[in-house]
Protein backbone atom coordinates (compact mmCIF):
# COMPACT_ATOMS: atom_id res chain seq x y z
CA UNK A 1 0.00 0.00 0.00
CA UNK A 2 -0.05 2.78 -0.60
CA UNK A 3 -1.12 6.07 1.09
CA UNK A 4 2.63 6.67 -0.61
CA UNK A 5 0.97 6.76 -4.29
CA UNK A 6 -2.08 7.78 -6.29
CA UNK A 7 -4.56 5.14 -6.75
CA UNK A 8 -6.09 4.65 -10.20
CA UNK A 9 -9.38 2.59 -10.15
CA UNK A 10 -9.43 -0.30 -12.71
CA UNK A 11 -13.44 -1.82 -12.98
CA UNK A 12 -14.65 -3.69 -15.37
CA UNK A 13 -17.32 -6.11 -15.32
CA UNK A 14 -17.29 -7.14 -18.84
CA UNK A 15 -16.71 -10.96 -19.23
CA UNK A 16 -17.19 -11.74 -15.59
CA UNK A 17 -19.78 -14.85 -15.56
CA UNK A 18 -21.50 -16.58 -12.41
CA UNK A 19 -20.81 -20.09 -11.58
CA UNK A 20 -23.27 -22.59 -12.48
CA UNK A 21 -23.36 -23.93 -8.94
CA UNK A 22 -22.30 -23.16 -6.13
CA UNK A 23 -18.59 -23.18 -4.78
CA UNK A 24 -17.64 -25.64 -2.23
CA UNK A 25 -16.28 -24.13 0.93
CA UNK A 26 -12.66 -25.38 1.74
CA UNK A 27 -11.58 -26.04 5.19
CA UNK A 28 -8.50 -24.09 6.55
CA UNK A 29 -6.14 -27.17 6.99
CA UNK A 30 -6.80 -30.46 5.23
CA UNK A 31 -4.39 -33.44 4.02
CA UNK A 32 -3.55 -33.11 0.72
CA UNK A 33 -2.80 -37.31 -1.32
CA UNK A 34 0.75 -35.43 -2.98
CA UNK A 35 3.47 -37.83 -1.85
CA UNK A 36 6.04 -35.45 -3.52
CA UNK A 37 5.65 -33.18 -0.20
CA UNK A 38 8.28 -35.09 1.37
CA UNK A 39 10.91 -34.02 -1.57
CA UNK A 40 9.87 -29.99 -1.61
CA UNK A 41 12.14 -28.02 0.75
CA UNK A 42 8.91 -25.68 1.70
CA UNK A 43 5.04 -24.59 0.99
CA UNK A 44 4.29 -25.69 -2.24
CA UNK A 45 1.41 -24.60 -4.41
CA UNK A 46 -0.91 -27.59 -5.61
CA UNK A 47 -3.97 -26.52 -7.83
CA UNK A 48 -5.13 -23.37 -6.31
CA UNK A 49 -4.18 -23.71 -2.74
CA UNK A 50 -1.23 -23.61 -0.38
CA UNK A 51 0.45 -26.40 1.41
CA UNK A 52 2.78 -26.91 4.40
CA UNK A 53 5.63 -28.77 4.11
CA UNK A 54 4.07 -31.50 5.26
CA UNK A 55 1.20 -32.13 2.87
CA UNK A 56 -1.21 -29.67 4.81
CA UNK A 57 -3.57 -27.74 3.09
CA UNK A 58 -3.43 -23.94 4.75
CA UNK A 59 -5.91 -21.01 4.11
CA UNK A 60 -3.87 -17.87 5.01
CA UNK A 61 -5.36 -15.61 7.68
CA UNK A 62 -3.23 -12.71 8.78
CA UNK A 63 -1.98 -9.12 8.51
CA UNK A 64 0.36 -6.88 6.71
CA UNK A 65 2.68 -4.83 8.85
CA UNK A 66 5.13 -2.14 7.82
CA UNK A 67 8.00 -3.35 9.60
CA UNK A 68 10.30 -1.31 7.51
CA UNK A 69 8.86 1.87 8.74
CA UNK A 70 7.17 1.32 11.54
CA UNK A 71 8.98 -1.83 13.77
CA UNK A 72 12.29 -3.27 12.38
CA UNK A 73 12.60 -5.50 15.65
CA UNK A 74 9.67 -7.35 15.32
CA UNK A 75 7.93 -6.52 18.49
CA UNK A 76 4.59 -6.24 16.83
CA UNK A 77 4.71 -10.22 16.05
CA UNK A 78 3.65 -11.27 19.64
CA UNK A 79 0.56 -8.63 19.25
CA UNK A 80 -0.85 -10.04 16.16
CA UNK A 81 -0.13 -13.70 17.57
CA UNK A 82 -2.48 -12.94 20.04
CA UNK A 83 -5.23 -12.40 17.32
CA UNK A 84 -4.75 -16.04 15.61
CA UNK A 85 -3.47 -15.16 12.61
CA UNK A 86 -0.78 -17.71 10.85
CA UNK A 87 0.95 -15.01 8.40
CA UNK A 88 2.52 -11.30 8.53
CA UNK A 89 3.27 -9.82 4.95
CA UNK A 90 6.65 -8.40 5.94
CA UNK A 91 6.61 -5.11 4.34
CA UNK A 92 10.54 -4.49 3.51
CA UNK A 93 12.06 -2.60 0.89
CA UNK A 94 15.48 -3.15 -1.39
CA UNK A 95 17.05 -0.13 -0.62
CA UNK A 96 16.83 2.38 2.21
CA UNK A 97 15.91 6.14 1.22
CA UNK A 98 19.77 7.00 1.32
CA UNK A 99 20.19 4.27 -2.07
CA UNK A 100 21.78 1.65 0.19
CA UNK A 101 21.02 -1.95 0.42
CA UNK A 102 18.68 -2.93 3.55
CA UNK A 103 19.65 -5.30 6.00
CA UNK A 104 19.78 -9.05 5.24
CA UNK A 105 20.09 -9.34 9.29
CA UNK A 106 17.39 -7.32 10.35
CA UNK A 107 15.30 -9.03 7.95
CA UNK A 108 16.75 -12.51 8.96
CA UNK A 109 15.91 -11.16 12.66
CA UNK A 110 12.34 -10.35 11.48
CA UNK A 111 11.24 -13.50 10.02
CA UNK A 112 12.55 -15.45 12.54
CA UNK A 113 10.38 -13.66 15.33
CA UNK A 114 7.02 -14.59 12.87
CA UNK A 115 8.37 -18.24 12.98
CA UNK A 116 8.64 -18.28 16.54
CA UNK A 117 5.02 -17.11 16.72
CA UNK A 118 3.93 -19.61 14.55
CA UNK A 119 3.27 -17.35 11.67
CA UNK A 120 4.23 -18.00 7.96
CA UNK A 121 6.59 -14.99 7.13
CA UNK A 122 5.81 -13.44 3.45
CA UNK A 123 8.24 -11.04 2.45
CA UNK A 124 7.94 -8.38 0.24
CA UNK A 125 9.62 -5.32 -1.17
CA UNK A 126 8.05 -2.35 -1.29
CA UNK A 127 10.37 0.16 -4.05
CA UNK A 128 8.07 -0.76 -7.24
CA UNK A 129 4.85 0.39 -6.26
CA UNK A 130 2.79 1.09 -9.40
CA UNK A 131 6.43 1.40 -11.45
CA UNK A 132 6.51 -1.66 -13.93
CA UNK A 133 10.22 -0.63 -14.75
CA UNK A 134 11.39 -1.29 -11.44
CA UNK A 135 10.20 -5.08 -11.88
CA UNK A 136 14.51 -6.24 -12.70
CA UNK A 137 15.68 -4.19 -9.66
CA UNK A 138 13.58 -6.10 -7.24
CA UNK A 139 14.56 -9.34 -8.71
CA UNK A 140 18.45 -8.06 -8.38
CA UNK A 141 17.14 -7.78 -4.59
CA UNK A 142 16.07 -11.24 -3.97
CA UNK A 143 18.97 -12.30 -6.27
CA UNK A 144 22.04 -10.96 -4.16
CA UNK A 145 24.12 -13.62 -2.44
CA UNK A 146 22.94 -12.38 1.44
CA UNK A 147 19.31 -12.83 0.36
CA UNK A 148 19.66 -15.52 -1.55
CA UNK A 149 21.87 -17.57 1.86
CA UNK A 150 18.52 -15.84 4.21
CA UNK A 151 16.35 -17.57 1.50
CA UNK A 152 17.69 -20.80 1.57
CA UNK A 153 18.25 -20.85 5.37
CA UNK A 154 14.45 -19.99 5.39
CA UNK A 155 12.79 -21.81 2.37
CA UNK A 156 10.91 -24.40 4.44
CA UNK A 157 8.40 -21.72 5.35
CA UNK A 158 8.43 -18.70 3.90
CA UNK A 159 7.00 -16.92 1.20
CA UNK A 160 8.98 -14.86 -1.07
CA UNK A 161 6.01 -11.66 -2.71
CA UNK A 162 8.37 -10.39 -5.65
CA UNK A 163 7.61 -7.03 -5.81
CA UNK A 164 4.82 -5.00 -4.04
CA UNK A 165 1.91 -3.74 -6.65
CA UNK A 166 4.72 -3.42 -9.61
CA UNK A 167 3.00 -1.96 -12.72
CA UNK A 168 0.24 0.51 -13.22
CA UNK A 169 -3.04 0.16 -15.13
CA UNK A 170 -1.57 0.46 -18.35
CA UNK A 171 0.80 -2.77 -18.19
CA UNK A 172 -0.50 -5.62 -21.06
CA UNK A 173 -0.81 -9.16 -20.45
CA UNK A 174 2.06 -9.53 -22.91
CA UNK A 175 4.04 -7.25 -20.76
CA UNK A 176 2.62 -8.89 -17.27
CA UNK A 177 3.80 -12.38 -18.54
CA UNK A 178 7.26 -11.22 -20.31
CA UNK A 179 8.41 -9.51 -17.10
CA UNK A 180 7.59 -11.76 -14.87
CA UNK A 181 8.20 -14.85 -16.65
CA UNK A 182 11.56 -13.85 -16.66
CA UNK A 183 11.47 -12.84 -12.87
CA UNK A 184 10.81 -16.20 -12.09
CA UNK A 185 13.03 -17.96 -13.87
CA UNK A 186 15.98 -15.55 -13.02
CA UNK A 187 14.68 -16.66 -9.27
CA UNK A 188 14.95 -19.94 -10.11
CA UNK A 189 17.99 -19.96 -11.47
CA UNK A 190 19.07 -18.19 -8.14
CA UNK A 191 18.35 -21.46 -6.33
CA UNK A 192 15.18 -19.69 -5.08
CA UNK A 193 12.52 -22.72 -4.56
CA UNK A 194 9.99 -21.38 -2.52
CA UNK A 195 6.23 -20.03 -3.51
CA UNK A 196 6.96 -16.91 -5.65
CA UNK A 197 3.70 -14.70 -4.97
CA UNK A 198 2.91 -12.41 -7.21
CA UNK A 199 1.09 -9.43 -7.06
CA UNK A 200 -1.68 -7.41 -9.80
CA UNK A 201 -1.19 -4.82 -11.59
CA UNK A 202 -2.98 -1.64 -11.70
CA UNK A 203 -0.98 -1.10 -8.26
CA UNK A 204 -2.36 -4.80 -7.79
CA UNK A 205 -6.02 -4.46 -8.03
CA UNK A 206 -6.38 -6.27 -11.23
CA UNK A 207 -7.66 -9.36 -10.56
CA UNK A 208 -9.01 -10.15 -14.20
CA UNK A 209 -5.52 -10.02 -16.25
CA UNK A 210 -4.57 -12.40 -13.18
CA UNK A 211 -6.74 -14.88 -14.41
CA UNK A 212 -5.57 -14.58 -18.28
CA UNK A 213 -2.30 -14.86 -17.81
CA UNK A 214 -2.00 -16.94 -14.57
CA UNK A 215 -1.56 -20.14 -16.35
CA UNK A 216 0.84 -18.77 -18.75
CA UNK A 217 3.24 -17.77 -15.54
CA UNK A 218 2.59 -21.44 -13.89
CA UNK A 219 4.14 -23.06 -16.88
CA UNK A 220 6.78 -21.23 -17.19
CA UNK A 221 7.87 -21.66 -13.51
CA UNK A 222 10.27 -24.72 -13.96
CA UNK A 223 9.28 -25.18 -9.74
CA UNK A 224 5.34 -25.19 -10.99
CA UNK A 225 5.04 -23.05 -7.46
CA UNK A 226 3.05 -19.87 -7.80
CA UNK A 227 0.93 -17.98 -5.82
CA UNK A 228 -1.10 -14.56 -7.20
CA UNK A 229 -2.40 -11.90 -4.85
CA UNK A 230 -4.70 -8.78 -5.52
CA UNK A 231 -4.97 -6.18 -3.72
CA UNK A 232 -9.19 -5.64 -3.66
CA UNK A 233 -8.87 -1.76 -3.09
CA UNK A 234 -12.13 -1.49 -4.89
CA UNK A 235 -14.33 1.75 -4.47
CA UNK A 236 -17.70 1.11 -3.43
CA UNK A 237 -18.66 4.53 -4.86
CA UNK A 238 -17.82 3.43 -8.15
CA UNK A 239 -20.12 0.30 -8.47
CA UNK A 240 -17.73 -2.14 -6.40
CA UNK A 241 -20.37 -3.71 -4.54
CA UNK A 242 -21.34 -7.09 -3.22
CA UNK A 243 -21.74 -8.40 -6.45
CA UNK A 244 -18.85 -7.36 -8.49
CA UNK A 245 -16.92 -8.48 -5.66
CA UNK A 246 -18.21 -12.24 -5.55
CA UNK A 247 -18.58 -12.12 -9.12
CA UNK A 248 -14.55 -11.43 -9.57
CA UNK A 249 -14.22 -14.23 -6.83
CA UNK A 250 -15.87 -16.67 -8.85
CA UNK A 251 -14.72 -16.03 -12.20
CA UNK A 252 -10.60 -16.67 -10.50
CA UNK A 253 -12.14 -19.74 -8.63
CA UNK A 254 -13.38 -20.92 -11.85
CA UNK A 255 -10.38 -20.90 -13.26
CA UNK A 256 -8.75 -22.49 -10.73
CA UNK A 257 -6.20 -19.28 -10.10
CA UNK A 258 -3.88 -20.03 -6.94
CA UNK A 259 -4.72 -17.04 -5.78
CA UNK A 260 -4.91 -14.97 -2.41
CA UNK A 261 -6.26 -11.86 -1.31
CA UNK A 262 -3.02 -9.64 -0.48
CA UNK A 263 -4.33 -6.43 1.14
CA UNK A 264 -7.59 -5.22 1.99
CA UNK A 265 -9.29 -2.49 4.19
CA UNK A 266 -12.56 -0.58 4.92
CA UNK A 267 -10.74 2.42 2.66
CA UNK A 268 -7.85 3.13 0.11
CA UNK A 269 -9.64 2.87 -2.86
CA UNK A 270 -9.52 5.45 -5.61
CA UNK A 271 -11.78 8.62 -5.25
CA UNK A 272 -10.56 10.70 -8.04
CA UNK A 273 -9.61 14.42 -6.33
CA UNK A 274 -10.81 13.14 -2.88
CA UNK A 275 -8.72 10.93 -0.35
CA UNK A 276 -8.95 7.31 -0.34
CA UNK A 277 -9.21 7.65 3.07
CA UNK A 278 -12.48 9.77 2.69
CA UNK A 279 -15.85 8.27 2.11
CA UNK A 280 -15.26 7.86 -1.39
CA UNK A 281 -12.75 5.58 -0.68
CA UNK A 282 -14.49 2.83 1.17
CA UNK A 283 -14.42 -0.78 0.66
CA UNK A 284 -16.81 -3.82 0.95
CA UNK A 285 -14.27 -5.34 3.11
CA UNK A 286 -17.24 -7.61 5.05
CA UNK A 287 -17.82 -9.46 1.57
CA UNK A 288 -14.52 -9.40 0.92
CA UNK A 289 -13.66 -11.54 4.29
CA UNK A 290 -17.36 -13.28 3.67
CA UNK A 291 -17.06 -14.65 0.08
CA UNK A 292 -13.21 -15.62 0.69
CA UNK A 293 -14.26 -18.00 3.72
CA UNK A 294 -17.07 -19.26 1.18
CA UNK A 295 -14.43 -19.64 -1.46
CA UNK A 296 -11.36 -20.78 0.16
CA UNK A 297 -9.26 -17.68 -0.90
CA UNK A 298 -6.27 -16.51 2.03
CA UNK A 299 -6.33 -13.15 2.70
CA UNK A 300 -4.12 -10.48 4.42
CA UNK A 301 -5.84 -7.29 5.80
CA UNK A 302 -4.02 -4.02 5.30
CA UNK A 303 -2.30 -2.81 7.69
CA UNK A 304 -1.42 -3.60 11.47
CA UNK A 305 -0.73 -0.03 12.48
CA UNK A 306 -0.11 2.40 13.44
CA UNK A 307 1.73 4.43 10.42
CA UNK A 308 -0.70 4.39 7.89
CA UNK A 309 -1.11 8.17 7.52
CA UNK A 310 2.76 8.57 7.33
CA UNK A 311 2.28 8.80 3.84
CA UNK A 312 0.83 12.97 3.97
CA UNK A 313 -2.61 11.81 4.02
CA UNK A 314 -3.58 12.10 8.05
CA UNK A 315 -6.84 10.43 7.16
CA UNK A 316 -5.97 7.32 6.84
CA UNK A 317 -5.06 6.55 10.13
CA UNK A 318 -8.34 4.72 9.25
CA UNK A 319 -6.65 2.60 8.08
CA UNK A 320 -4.67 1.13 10.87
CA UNK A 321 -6.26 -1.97 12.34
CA UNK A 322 -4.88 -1.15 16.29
CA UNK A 323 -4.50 2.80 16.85
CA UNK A 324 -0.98 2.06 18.95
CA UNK A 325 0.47 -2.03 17.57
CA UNK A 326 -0.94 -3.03 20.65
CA UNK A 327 -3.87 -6.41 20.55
CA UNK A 328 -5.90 -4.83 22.95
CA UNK A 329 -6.32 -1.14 21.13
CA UNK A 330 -7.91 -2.93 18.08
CA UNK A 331 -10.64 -0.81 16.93
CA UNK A 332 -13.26 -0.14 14.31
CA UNK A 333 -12.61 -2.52 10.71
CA UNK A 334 -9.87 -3.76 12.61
CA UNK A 335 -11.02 -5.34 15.46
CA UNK A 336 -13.90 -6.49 13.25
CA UNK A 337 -11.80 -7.80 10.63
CA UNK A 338 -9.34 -9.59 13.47
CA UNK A 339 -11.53 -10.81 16.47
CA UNK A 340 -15.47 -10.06 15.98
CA UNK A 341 -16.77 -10.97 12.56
CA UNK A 342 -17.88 -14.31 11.98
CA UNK A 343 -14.79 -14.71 9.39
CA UNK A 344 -12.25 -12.76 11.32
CA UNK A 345 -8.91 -14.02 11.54
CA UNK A 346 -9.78 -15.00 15.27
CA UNK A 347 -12.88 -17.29 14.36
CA UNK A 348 -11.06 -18.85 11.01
CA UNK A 349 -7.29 -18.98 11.15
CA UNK A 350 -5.72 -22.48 11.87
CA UNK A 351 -2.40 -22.40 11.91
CA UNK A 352 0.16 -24.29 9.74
CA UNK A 353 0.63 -28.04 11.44
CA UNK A 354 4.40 -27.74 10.41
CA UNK A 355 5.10 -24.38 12.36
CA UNK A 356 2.74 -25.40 15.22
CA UNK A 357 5.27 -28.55 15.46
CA UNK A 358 7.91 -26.47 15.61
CA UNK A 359 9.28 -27.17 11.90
CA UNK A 360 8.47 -30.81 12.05
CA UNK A 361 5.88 -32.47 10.54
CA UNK A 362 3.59 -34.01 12.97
């Protein structure tokens, strides 16, 4: 996210069809038949969901947190333990303002602390926000030697997110699928094995040229091990309701897109001259959390707090889910989103078998 760049709304219902039937609901955890699970150093995509090491199916239930801005050391992991969850999108960036590299330690030092809470760690970087160019200098990130050693000294839980949101609204599915065809196999190469996620376009709200070119970006994966996430920062005002949203649910289920929900909130969707943070910028987030428990799609609410009006916009501080980092100052979408709803993290998050068992499988 976010509240550090313009939002451009991308909504188009054309070509969206219902399911004939009704989708199946998926449980959180269940025992997947693959007997290669034994041979795969980490999670490991198979169909459209995520597995543990171990075999076990896992429905991601969790929370971004800034860490780079807001808590290098970590100590916001043992608050958002407390609400269930059993992932933190890392938020981390290749380079620090100055044009120096970031920390491999303090990032080894942060995804170690999610472990030890029994969260999956997903890591991303933060510099290409809505800049498709900037696509080969996060892959030079994940690609240096330090990263590459955290990686491997990591890869039997984490998840490695490419590049935050890379790529405005005007990036083709020719473009989508060169760039990142070649991201993956340069991360291959690398010796990089775990799930690559990989995030929309359109700052990663464009969830339909996910589904054309998903397949496309599977096969070209030598590890078959991709995950896509979209960011559903979709403006009620301008026709994103309860519909649309199932509707662009159904149509990725359909076509059996491994695919999670990256970032979500009650605002932060485009609202033309007014902030995002305003009330032009709300989002369905209840039907978001509803019709991805009815689906089986992971999601990752945006964003832990606080911080989130660090970016010049003061009103979204609506955005932060706990007004301090602290479990028991949860308020508003927040606390609804983590403890209260009936699909809050709290009331649907199981946690990975092969974390809970301390790296083992049980």
């Amino acid at each position: 996210m976010k509240v550090y760049i313009l939002f451009v709304f991308w909504l188009s219902v054309l070509g969206i069809g219902l399911l004939a039937g009704a989708c199946k609901r998926q449980d959180s955890v269940s025992q997947t038949p693959d007997t290669t699970a034994a041979q795969r150093p980490g999670f490991y995509v198979q169909g459209r969901f995520l597995y543990d090491h171990c075999g076990n199916q896992v429905l991601l239930r969790g929370v971004n947190k800034m860490n780079v801005w807001t808590d290098r050391t970590g100590s916001s992991f043992a608050q958002i333990a407390q609400t269930g969850a059993n992932c933190v999108r890392i938020v981390w960036l290749a380079h620090e303002e100055n044009g120096q590299p970031t920390s491999a330690a303090e990032l080894d030092n942060l995804i170690t602390l999610c472990v030890a809470r029994q969260m999956i760690p997903m890591v991303e970087v933060h510099d290409a926000t809505g800049e498709w160019s900037k696509l080969g200098q996060m892959v030079a990130f994940w690609k240096r030697a330090d990263i590459v050693q955290l990686i491997k000294k990591h890869e039997q839980y984490l998840l490695v997110n490419i590049a935050n949101e890379c790529g405005d609204d005007q990036v083709t599915d020719a473009q989508f699928i060169q760039g990142y065809t070649d991201a993956v196999q340069q991360l291959r190469q690398a010796g990089i094995h775990t799930p690559l996620v990989i995030d929309g376009s359109d700052w990663g709200k464009n969830l339909e040229q996910l589904v054309r070119v998903g397949d496309d970006l599977i096969q070209a994966d030598p590890a078959k091990n991709l995950l896509f996430s979209v960011h559903t920062y979709w403006p009620m005002a301008l026709g994103a309701n309860a519909q649309f949203i199932r509707q662009q649910f159904e149509a990725a289920v359909n076509a059996s897109l491994p695919f999670i929900v990256g970032e979500f909130a009650a605002y932060g969707a485009y609202a033309g001259d007014e902030s995002i943070c305003g009330p032009n910028g709300k989002v369905d987030y209840q039907t978001i959390i509803s019709e991805a428990q009815r689906l089986g799609i992971g999601w990752l609410a945006w964003e832990w707090g606080p911080g989130n009006a660090g970016g010049g916009d003061p009103l979204c501080s609506v955005m932060d889910m706990s007004t301090d980092g602290q479990f028991t100052n949860l308020t508003g979408w927040g606390k609804e989103t983590a403890l209260t709803h009936i699909n809050s993290i709290q009331k649907t998050s199981i946690r990975a078998p092969f974390l809970v068992n301390n790296s083992q499988c049980p």
